[in-house]
N, C-alpha and C. Protein backbone atom coordinates (compact mmCIF):
# COMPACT_ATOMS: atom_id res chain seq x y z
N UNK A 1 107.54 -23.10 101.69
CA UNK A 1 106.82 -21.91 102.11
C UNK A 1 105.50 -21.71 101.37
N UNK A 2 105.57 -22.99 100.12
CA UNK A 2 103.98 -22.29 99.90
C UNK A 2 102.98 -23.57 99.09
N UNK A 3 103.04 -24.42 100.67
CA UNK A 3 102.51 -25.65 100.32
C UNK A 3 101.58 -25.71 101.72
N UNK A 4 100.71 -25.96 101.82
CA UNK A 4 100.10 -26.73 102.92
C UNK A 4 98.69 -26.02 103.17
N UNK A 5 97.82 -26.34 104.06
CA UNK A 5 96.60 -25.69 104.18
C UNK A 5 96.76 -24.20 104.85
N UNK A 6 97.49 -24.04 105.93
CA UNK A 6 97.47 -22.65 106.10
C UNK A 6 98.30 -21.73 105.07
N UNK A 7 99.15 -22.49 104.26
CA UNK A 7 99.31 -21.31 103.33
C UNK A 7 97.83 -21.04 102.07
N UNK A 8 97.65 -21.86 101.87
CA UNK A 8 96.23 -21.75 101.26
C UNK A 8 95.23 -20.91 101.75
N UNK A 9 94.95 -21.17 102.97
CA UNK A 9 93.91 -20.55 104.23
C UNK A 9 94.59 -19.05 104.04
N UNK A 10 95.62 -18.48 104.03
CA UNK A 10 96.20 -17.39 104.13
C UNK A 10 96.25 -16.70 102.61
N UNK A 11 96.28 -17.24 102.05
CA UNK A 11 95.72 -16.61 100.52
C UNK A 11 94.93 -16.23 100.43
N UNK A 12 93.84 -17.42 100.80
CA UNK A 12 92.11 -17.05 100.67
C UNK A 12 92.29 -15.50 100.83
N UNK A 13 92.53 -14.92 102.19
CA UNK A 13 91.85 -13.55 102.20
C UNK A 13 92.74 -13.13 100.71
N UNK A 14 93.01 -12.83 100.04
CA UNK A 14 93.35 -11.74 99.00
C UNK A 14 91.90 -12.25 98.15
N UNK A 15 91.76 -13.38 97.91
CA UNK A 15 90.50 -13.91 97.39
C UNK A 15 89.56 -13.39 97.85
N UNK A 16 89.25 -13.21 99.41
CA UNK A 16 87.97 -12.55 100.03
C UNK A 16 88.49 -11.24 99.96
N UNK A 17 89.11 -10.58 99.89
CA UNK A 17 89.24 -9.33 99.61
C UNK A 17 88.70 -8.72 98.46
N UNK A 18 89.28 -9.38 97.06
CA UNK A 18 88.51 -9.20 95.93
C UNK A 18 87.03 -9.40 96.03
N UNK A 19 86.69 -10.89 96.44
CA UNK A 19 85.14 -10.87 96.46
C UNK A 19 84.35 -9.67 97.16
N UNK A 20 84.78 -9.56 98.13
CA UNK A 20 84.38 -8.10 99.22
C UNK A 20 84.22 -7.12 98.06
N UNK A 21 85.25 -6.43 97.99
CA UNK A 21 85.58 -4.65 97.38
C UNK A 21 85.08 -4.77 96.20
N UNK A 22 84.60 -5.86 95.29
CA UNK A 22 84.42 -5.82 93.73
C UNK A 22 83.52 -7.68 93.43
N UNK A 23 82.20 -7.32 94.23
CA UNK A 23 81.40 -8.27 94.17
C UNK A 23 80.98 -9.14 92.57
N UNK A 24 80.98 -8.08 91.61
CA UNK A 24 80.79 -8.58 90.89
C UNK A 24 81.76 -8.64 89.38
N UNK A 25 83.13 -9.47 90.09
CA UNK A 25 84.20 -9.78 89.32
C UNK A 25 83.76 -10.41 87.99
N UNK A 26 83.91 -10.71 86.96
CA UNK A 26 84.19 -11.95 85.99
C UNK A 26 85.20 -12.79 85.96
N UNK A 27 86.41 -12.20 86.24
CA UNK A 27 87.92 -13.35 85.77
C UNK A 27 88.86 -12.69 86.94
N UNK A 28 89.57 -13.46 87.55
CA UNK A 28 90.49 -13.12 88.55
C UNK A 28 92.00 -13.64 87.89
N UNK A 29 93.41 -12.97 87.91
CA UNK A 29 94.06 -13.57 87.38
C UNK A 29 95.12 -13.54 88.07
N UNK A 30 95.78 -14.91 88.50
CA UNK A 30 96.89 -15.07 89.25
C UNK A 30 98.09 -15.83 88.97
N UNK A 31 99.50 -15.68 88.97
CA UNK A 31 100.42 -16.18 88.60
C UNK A 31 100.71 -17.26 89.42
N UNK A 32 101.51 -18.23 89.13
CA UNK A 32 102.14 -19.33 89.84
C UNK A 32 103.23 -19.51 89.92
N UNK A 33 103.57 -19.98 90.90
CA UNK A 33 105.04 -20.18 91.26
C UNK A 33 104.91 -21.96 92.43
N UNK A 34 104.86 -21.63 93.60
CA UNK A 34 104.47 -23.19 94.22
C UNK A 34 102.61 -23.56 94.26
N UNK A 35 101.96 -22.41 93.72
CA UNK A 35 101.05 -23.05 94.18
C UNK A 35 99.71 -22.68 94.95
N UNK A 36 100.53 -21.72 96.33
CA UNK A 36 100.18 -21.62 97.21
C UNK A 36 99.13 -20.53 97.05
N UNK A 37 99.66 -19.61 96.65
CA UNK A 37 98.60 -18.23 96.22
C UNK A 37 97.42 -18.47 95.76
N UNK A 38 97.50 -19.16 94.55
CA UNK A 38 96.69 -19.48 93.80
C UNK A 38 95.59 -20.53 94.10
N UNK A 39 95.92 -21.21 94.90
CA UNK A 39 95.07 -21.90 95.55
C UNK A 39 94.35 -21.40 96.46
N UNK A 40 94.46 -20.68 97.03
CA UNK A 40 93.94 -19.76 98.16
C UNK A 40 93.15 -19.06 97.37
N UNK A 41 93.46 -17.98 96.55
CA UNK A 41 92.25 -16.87 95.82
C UNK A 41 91.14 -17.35 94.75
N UNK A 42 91.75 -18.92 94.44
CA UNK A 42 90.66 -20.06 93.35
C UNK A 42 89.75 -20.18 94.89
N UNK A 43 89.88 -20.80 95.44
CA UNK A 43 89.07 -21.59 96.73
C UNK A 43 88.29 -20.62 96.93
N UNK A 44 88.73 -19.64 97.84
CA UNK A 44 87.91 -18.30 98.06
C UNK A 44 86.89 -17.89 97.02
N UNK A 45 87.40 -16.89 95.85
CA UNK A 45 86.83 -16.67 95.12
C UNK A 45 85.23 -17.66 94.14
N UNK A 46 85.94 -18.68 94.19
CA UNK A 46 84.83 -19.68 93.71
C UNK A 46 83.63 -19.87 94.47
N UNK A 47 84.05 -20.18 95.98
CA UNK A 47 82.70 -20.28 96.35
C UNK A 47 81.91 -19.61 97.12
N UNK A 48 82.68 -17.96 97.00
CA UNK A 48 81.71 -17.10 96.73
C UNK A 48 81.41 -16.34 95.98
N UNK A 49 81.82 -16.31 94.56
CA UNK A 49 81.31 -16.02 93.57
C UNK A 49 81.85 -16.99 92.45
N UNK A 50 81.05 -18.27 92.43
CA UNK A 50 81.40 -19.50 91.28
C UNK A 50 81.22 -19.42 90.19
N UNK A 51 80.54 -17.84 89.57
CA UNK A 51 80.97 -17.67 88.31
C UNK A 51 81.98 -17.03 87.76
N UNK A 52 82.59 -16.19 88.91
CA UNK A 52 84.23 -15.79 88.30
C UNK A 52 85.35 -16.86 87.81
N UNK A 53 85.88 -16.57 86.86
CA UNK A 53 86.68 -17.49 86.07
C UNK A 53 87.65 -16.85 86.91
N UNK A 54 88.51 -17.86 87.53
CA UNK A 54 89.85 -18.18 87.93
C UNK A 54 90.94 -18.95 87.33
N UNK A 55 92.03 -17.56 86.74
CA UNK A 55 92.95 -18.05 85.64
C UNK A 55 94.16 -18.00 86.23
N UNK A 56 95.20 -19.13 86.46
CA UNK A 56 96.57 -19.44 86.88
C UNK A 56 97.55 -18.76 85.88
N UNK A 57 98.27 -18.48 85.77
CA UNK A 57 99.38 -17.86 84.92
C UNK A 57 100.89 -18.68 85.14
N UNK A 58 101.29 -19.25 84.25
CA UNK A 58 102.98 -19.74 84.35
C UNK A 58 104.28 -19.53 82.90
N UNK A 59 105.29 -19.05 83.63
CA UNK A 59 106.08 -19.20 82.96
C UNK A 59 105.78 -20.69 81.52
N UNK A 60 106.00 -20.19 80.65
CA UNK A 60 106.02 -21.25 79.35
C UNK A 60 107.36 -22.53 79.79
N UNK A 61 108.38 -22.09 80.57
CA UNK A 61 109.58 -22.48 80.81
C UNK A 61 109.51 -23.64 82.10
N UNK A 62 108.40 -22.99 82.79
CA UNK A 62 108.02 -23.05 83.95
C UNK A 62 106.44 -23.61 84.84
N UNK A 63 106.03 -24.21 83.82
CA UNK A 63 104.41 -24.76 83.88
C UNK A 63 103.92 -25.87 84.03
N UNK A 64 104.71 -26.05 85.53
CA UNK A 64 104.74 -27.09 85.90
C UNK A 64 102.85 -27.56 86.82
N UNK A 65 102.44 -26.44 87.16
CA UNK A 65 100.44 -26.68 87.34
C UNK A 65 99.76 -26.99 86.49
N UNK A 66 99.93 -26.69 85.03
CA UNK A 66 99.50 -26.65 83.76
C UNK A 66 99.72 -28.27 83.57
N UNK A 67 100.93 -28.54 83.57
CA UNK A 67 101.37 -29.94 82.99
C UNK A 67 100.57 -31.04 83.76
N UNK A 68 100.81 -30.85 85.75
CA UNK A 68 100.36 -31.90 86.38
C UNK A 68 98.80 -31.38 86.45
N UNK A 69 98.37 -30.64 85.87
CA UNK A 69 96.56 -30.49 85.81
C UNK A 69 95.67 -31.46 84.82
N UNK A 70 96.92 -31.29 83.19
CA UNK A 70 96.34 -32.06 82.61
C UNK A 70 96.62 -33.71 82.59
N UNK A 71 97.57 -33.52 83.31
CA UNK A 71 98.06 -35.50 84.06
C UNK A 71 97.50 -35.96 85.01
N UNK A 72 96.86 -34.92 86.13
CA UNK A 72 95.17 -35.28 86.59
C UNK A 72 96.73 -35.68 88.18
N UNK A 73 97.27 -35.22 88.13
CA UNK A 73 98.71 -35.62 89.12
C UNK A 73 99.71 -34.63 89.27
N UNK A 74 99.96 -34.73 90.40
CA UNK A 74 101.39 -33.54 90.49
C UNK A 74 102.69 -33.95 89.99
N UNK A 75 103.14 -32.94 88.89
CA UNK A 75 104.42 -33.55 88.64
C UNK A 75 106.04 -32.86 88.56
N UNK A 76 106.87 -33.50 88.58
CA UNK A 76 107.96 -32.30 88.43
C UNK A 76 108.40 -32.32 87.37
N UNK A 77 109.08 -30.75 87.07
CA UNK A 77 109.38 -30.61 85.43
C UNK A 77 111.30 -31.20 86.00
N UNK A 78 111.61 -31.67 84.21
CA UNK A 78 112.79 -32.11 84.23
C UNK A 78 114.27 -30.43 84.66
N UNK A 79 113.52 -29.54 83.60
CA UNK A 79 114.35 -27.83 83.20
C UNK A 79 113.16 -27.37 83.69
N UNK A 80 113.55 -26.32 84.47
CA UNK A 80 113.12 -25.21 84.49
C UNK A 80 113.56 -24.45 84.05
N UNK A 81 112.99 -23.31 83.03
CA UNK A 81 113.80 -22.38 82.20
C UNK A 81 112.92 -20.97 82.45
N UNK A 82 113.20 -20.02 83.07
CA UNK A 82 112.70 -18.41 83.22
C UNK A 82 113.21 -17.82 84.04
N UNK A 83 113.25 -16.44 83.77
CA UNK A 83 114.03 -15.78 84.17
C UNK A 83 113.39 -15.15 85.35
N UNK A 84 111.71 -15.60 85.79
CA UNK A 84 111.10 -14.92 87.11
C UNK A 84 111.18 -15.95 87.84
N UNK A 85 112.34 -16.16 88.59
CA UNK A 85 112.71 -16.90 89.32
C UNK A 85 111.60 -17.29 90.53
N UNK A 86 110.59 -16.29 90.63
CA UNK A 86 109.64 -17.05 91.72
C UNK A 86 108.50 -17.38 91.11
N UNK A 87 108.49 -17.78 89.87
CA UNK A 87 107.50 -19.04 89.33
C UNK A 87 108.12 -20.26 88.65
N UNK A 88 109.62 -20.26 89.43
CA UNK A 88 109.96 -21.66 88.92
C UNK A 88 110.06 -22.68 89.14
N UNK A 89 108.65 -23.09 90.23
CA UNK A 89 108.77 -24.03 90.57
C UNK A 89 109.32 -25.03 90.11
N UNK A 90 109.83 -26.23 90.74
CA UNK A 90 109.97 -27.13 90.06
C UNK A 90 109.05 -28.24 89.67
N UNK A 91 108.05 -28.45 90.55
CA UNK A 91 106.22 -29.38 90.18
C UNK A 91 105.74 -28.67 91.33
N UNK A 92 104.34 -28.78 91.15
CA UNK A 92 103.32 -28.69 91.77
C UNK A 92 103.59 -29.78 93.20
N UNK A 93 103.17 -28.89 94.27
CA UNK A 93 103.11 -29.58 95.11
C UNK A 93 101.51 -30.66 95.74
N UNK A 94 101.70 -30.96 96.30
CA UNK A 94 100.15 -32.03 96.67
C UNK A 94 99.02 -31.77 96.94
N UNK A 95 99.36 -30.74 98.09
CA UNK A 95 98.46 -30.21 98.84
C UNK A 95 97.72 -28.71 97.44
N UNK A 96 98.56 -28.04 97.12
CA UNK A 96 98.45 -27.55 96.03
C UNK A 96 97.48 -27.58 95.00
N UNK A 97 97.85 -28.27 94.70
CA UNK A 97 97.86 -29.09 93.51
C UNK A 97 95.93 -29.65 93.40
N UNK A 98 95.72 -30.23 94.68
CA UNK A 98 93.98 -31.01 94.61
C UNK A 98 93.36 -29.61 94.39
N UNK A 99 94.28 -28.07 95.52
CA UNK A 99 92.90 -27.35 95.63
C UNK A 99 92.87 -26.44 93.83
N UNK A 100 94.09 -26.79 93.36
CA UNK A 100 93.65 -25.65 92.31
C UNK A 100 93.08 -26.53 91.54
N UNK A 101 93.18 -28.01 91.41
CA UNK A 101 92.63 -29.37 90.81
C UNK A 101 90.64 -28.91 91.00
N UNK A 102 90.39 -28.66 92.15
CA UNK A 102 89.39 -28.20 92.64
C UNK A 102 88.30 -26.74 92.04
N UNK A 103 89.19 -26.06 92.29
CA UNK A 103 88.99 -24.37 91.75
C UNK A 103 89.13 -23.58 90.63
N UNK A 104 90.72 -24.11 89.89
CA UNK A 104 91.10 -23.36 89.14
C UNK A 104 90.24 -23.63 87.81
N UNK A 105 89.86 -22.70 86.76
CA UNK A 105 89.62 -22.87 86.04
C UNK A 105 90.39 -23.53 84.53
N UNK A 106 91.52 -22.54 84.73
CA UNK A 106 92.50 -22.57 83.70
C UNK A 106 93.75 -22.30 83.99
N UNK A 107 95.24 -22.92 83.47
CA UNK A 107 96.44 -22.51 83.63
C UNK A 107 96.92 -21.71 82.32
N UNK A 108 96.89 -20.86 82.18
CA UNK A 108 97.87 -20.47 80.88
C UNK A 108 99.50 -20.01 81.05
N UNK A 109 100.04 -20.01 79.91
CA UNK A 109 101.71 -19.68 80.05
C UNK A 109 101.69 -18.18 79.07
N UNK A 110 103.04 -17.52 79.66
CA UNK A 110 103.47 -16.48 78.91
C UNK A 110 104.80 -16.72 78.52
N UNK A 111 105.44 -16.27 77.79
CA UNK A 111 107.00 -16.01 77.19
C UNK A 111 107.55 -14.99 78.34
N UNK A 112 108.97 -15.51 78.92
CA UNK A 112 109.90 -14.22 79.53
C UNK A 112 109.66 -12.92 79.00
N UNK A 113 109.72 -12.86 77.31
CA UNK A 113 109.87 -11.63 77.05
C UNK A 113 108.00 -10.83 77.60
N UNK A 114 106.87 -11.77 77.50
CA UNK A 114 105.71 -11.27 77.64
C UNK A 114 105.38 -10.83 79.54
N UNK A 115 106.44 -11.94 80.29
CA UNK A 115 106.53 -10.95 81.44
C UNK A 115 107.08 -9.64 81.57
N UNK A 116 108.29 -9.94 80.63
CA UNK A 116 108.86 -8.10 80.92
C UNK A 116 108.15 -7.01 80.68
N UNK A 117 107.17 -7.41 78.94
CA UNK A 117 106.33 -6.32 79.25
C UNK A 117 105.00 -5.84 80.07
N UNK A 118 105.07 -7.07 80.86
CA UNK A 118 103.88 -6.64 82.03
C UNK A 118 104.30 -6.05 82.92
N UNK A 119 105.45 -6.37 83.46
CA UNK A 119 106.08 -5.82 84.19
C UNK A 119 106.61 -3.84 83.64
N UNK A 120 106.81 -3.49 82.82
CA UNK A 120 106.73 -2.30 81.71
C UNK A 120 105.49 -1.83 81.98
N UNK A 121 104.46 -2.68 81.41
CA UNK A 121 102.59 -1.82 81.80
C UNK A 121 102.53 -1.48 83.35
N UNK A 122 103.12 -2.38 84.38
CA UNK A 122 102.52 -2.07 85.17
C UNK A 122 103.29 -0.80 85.82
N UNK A 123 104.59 -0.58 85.23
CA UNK A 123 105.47 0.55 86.11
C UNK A 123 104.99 1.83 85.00
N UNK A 124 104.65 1.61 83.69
CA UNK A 124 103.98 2.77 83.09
C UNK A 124 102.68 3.53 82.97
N UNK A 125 101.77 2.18 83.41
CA UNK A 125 100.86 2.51 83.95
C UNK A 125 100.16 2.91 84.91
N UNK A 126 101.06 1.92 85.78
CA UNK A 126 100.11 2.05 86.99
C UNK A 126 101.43 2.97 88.37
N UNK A 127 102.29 2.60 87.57
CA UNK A 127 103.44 3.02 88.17
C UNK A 127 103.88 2.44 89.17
N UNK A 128 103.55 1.25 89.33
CA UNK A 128 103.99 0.00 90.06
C UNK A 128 105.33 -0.86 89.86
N UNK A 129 106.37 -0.93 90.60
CA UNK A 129 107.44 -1.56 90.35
C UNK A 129 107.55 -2.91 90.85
N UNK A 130 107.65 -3.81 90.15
CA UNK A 130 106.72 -4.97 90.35
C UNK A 130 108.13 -6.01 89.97
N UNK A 131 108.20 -6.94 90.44
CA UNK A 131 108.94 -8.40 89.89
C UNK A 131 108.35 -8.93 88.47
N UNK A 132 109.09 -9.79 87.67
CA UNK A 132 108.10 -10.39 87.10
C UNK A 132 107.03 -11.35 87.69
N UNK A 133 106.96 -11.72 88.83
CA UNK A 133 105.74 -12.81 88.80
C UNK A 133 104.63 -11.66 88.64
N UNK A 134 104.35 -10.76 88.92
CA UNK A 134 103.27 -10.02 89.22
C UNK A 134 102.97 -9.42 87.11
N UNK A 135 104.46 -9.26 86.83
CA UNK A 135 104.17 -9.02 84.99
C UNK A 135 103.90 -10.05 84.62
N UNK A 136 103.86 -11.14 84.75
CA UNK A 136 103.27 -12.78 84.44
C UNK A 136 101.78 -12.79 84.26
N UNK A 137 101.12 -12.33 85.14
CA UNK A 137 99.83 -11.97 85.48
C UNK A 137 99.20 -10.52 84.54
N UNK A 138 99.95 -9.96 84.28
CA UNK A 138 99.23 -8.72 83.77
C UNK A 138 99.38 -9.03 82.01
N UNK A 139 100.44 -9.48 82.16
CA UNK A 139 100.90 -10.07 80.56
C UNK A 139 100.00 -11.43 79.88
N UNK A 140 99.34 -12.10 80.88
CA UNK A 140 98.20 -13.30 80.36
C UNK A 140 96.74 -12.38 80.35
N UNK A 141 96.84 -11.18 80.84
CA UNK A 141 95.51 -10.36 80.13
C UNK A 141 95.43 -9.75 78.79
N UNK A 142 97.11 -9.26 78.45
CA UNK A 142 96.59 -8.80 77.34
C UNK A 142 97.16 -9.82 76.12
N UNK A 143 97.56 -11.13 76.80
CA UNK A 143 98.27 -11.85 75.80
C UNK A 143 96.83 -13.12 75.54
N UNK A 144 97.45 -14.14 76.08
CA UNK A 144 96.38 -15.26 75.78
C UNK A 144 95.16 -15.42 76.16
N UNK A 145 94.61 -14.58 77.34
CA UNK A 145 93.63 -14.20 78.12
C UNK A 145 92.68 -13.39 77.10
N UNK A 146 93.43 -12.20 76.42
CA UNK A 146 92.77 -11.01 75.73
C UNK A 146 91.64 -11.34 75.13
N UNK A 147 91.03 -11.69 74.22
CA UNK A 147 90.14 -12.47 73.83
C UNK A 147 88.64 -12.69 74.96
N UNK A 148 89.35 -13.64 75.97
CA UNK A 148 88.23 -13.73 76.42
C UNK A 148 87.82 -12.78 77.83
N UNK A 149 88.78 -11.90 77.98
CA UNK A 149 88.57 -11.36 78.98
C UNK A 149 87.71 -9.66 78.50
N UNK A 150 87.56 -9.68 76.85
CA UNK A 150 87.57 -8.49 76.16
C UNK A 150 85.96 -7.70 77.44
N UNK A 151 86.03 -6.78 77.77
CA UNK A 151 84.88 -6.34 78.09
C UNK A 151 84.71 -6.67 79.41
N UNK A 152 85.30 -7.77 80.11
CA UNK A 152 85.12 -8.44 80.81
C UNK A 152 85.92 -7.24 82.60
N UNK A 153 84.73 -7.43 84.06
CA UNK A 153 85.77 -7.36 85.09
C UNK A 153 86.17 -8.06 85.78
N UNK A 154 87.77 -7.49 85.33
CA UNK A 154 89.39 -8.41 85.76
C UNK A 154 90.20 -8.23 87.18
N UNK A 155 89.94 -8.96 87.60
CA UNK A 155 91.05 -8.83 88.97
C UNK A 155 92.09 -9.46 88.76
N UNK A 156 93.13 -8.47 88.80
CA UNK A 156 94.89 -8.88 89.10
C UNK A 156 95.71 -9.19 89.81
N UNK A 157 96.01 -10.24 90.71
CA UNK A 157 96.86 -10.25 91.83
C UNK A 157 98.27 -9.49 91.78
N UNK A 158 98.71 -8.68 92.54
CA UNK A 158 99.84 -7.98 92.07
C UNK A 158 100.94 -8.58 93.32
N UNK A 159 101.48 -9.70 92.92
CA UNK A 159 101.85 -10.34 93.85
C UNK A 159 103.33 -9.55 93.46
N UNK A 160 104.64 -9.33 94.61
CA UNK A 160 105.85 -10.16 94.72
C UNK A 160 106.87 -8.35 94.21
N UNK A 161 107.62 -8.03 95.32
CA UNK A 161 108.25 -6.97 94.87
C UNK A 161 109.48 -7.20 95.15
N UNK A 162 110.22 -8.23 95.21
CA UNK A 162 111.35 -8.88 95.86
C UNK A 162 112.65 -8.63 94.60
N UNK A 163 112.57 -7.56 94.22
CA UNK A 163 113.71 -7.65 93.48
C UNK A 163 114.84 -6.38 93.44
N UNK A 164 115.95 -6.81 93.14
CA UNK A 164 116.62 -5.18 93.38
C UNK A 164 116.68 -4.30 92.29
N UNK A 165 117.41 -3.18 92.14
CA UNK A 165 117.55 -2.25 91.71
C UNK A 165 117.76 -2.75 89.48
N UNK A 166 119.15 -3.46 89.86
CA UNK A 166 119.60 -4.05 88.83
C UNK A 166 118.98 -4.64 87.36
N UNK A 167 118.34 -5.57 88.49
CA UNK A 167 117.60 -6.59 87.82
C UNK A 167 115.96 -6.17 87.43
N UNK A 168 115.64 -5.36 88.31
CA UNK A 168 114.52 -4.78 87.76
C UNK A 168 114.84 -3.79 86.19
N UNK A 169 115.67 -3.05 86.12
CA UNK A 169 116.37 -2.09 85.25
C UNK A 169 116.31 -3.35 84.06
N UNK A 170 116.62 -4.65 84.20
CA UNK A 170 117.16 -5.18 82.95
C UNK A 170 115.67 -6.14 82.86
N UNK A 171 114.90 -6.10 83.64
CA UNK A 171 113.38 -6.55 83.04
C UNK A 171 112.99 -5.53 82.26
N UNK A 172 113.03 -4.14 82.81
CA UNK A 172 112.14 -2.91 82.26
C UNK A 172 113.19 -2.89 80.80
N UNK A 173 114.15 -2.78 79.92
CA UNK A 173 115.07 -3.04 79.11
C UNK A 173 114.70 -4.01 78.18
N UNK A 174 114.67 -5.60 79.09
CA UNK A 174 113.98 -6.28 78.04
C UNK A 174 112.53 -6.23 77.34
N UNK A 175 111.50 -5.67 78.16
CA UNK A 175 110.01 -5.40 78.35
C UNK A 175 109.65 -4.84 77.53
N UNK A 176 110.82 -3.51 77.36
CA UNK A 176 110.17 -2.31 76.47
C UNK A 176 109.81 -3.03 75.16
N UNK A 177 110.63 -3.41 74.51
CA UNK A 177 110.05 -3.52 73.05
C UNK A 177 108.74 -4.73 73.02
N UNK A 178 108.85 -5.45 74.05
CA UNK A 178 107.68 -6.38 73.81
C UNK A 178 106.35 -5.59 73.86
N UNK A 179 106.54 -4.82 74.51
CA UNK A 179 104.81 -4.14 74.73
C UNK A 179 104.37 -4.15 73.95
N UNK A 180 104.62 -3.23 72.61
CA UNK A 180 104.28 -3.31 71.50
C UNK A 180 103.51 -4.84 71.17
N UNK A 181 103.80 -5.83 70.96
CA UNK A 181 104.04 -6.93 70.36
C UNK A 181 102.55 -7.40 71.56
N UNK A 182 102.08 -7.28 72.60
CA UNK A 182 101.74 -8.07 73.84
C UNK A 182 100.65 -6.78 73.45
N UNK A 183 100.98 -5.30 73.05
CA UNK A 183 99.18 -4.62 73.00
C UNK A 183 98.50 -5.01 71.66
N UNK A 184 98.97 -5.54 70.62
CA UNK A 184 98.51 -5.97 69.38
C UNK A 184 98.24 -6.84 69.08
C-alpha cells in the first residue's frame, strides 16, 4: 500500500499543500514507515521550494531508509523492534527508495520512548490524538533535529490516527515522563 508511483504522486499533494499555504518553509518533517509518504512530500516540496530541508524520521528499531540510503540500495532489516507499528517497515521498498534517494535530505531516528513523548506534545499541545508515527515526527524536532531547526519554519506531517482507545492510553503513560527529557 505504499510503494509505487501513484502512491508517491498521491503524497505529493500534502507536499503541495505545504508549499501552497506556507511558501516560505525551511525544514519539512516526515516520518517513515514504507516509504511512500515521504517520498511524495520530498519530491513535491523540493522542486518547488529546493531550499526546504526535507527530514525523514524512523524508529531507531526501525530504520530501515536510513540504513539502505547510506548503502546507496534498498535493504531489509533482519528485527524490527518498535512499538509504532506503522513505521516498521521491514526495508525500503524500490520504487521508494530512488525517490527519497532523490529528494530526501536526511533520515534521522528517535527512541520509542521519544515517540511517546511526541505523541504527549501533540495531545497537550495541540490537542491532537495522534498514533505514534505522527509522535515520531514531532519528537525528531525537538530531539535530534532541535539544533538545527532552532529559529527555523517547520512543517510537520501529522500523519496516521489508526489507533484505539487502549493503546493510545499506554503511549500517553509511557510519553509522560519522557517529555521532560525530549524538551531539554
Amino acid at each position: 500500500p505504499y510503494e509505487g508511483p501513484f502512491t508517491t504522486l498521491g503524497s505529493a499533494g500534502v507536499g503541495l499543500e505545504f508549499a501552497e499555504q506556507v511558501p516560505d518553509l525551511d525544514a519539512v518533517v516526515v516520518s517513515i514507515g514504507g516509504g511512500g509518504l515521504v517520498s511524495g512530500v520530498a519530491a513535491a516540496i523540493k522542486q518547488i521550494n529546493p531550499n526546504c530541508k526535507v527530514y525523514g524520521v524512523e524508529p531507531t528499531g526501525a530504520n530501515s531508509m536510513q540504513q539502505s540510503l547510506a548503502a546507496g540500495k534498498p535493504v531489509k532489516l533482519d528485527v524490527i523492534n518498535t512499538m509504532a507499528d506503522s513505521l516498521g517497515a521491514p526495508g525500503a521498498m524500490p520504487f521508494s527508495f530512488k525517490v527519497c534517494a532523490a529528494y530526501l535530505d536526511e533520515v534521522v531516528t528517535v527512541t520509542d520512548d521519544e515517540i511517546c513523548a511526541g505523541s504527549v506534545l501533540f495531545q497537550e499541545e495541540g490537542k491532537l490524538g495522534v498514533e505514534p508515527a505522527a509522535g515520531a515526527a514531532l519528537a525528531a524536532v525537538f530531539g535530534p533535529l532541535r539544533a538545527r531547526l532552532q529559529g527555523a519554519r517547520v512543517g510537520v506531517v501529522v500523519c496516521g490516527s489508526n489507533i484505539d482507545a487502549a493503546s493510545y492510553m499506554a503511549v500517553l503513560t509511557r510519553g509522560q515522563p519522557a517529555v521532560a527529557a525530549l524538551l531539554t
